[in-house]
Protein backbone atom coordinates (compact mmCIF):
# COMPACT_ATOMS: atom_id res chain seq x y z
CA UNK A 1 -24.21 -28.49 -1.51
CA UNK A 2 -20.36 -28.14 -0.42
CA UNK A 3 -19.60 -27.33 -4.08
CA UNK A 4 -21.84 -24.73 -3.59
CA UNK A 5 -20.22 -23.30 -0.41
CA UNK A 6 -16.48 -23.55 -1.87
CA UNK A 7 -17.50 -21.51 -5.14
CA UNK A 8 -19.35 -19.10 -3.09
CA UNK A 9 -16.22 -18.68 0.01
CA UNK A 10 -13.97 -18.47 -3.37
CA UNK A 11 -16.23 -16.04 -4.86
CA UNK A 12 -16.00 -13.79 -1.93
CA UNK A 13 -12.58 -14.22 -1.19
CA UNK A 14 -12.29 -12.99 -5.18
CA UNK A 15 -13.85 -10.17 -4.44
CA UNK A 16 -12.06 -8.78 -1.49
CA UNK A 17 -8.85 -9.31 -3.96
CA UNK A 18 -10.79 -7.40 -7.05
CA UNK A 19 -11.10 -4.69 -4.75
CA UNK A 20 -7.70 -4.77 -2.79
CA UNK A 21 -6.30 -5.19 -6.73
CA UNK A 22 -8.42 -1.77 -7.43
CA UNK A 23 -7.00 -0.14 -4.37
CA UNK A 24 -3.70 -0.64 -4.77
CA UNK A 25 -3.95 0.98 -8.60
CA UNK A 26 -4.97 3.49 -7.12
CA UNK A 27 -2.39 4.05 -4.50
CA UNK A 28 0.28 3.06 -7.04
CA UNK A 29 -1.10 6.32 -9.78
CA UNK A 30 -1.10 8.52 -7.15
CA UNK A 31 2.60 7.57 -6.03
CA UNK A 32 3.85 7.51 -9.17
CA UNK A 33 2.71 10.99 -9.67
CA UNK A 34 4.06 11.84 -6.74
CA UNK A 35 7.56 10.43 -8.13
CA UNK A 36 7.02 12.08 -11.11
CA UNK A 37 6.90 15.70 -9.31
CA UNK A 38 9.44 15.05 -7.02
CA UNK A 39 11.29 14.35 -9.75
CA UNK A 40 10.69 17.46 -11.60
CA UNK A 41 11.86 19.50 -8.60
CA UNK A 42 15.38 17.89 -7.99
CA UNK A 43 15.97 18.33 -11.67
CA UNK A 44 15.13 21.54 -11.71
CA UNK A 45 16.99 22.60 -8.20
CA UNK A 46 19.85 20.74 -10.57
CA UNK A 47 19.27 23.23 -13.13
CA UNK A 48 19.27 26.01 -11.41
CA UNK A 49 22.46 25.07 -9.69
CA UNK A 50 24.34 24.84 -12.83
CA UNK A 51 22.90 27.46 -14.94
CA UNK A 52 25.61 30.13 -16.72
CA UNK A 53 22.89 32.66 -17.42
CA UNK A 54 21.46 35.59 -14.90
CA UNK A 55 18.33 35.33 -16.12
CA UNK A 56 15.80 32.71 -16.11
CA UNK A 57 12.21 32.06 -17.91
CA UNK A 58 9.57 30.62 -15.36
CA UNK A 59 6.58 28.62 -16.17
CA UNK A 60 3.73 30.12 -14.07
CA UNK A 61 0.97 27.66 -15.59
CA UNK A 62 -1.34 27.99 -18.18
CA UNK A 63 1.57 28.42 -20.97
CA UNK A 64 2.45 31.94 -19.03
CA UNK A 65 5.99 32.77 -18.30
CA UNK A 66 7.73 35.03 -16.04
CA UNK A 67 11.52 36.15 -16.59
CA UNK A 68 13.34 36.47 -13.71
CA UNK A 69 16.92 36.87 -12.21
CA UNK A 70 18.89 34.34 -10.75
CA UNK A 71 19.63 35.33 -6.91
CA UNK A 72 22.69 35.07 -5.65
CA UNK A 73 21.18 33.83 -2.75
CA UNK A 74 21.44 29.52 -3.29
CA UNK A 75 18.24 29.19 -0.86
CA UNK A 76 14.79 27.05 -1.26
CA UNK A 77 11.97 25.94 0.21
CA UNK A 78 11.06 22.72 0.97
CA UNK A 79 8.30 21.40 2.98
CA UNK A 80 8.78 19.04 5.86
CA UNK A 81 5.58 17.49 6.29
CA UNK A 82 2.12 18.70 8.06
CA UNK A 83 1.78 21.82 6.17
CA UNK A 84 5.78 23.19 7.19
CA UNK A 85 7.88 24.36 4.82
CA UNK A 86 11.43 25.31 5.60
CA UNK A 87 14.79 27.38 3.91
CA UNK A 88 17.53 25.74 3.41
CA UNK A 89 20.36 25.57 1.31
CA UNK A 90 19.52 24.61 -2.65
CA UNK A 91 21.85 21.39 -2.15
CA UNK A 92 20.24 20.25 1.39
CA UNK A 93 16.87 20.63 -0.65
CA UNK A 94 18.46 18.13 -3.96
CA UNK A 95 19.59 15.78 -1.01
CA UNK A 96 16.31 15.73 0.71
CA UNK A 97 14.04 14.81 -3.00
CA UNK A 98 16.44 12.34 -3.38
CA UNK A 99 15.78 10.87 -0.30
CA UNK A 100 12.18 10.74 -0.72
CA UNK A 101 12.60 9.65 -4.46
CA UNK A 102 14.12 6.62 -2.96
CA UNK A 103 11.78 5.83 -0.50
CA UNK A 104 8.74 6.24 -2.76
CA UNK A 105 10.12 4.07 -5.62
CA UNK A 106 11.24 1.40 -2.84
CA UNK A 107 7.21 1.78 -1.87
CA UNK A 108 6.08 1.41 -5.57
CA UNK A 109 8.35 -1.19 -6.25
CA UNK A 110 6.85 -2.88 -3.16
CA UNK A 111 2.80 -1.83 -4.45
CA UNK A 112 3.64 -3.34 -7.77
CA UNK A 113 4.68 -6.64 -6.29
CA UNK A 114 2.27 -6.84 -4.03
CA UNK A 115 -0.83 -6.05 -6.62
CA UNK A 116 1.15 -8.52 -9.01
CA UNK A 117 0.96 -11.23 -5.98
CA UNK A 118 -3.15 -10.59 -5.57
CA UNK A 119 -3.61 -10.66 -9.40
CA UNK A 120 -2.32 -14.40 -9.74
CA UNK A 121 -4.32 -15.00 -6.64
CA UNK A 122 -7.28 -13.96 -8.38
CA UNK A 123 -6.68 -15.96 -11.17
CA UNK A 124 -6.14 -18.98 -9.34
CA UNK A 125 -9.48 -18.87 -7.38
CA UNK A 126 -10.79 -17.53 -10.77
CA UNK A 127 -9.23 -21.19 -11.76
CA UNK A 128 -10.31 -23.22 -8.92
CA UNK A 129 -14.12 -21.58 -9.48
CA UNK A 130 -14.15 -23.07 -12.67
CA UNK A 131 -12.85 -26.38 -12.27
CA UNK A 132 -15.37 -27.20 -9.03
CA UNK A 133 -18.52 -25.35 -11.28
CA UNK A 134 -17.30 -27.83 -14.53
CA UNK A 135 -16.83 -30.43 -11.70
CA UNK A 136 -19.87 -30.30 -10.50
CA UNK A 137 -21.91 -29.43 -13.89
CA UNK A 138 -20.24 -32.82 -14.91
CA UNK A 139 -21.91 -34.92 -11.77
CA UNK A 140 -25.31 -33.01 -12.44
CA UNK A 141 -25.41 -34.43 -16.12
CA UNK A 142 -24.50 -37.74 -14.69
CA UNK A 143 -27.03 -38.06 -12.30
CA UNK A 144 -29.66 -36.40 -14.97
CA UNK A 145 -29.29 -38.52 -18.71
């Protein structure tokens, strides 16, 4: 009977990590997208800061491109958070991706360890499961010849 109750307290506990596990892949996709964008901007602010050439070609989506001409003003927009988006100088705007490059790859660095942490948790109770259900299979065939 208390065999019974571990395996089924281990099987639950198994669960809520298979799903935490699934959560944080999700979380971890979605931020490395993020990173991955972010990314993309700052080197192409970078880019456009060092360009020799007045005009530029601009991918508009859908393989459709726009030339235009570099400004002479060295202005962008960036957004701030909660749907702001502000001007500011081209540099200011590199600075700022960089600083939320770094804070989102501290964060997936931290996701990754953490869903690496629950995955060997879930193998050990995987583990335990095992040895208490070949434990106790062994005592039923005992008791049963």
């Amino acid at each position: 009977m208390e065999n019974e109750e571990a395996i089924e307290n281990l099987l639950a506990t198994a669960d809520i990590l298979k799903k935490h596990i699934e959560n944080l892949s999700v979380q971890i996709a979605y931020l490395r997208d993020q990173i991955e964008e972010h990314t993309r901007a700052r080197e192409t602010l970078e880019g456009y800061m060092k360009m020799q050439e007045n005009e530029i070609l601009v991918n508009i989506g859908a393989d459709t491109y726009l030339y235009l001409n570099k400004s002479d003003k060295k202005r962008a927009m960036i957004p701030l958070g909660s749907g702001i988006i502000v001007e500011s100088s081209i540099e200011r705007a590199i600075d700022m991706l960089k600083s939320r490059l770094k804070d989102m790859q501290d964060l997936y660095t931290k996701l990754l360890q953490e869903s690496e942490k629950a995955q060997g948790q879930y193998i050990a109770i995987e583990r335990k499961v095992e040895e208490i259900y070949n434990r106790y299979q062994g005592k039923a065939n005992v008791q049963n010849p």
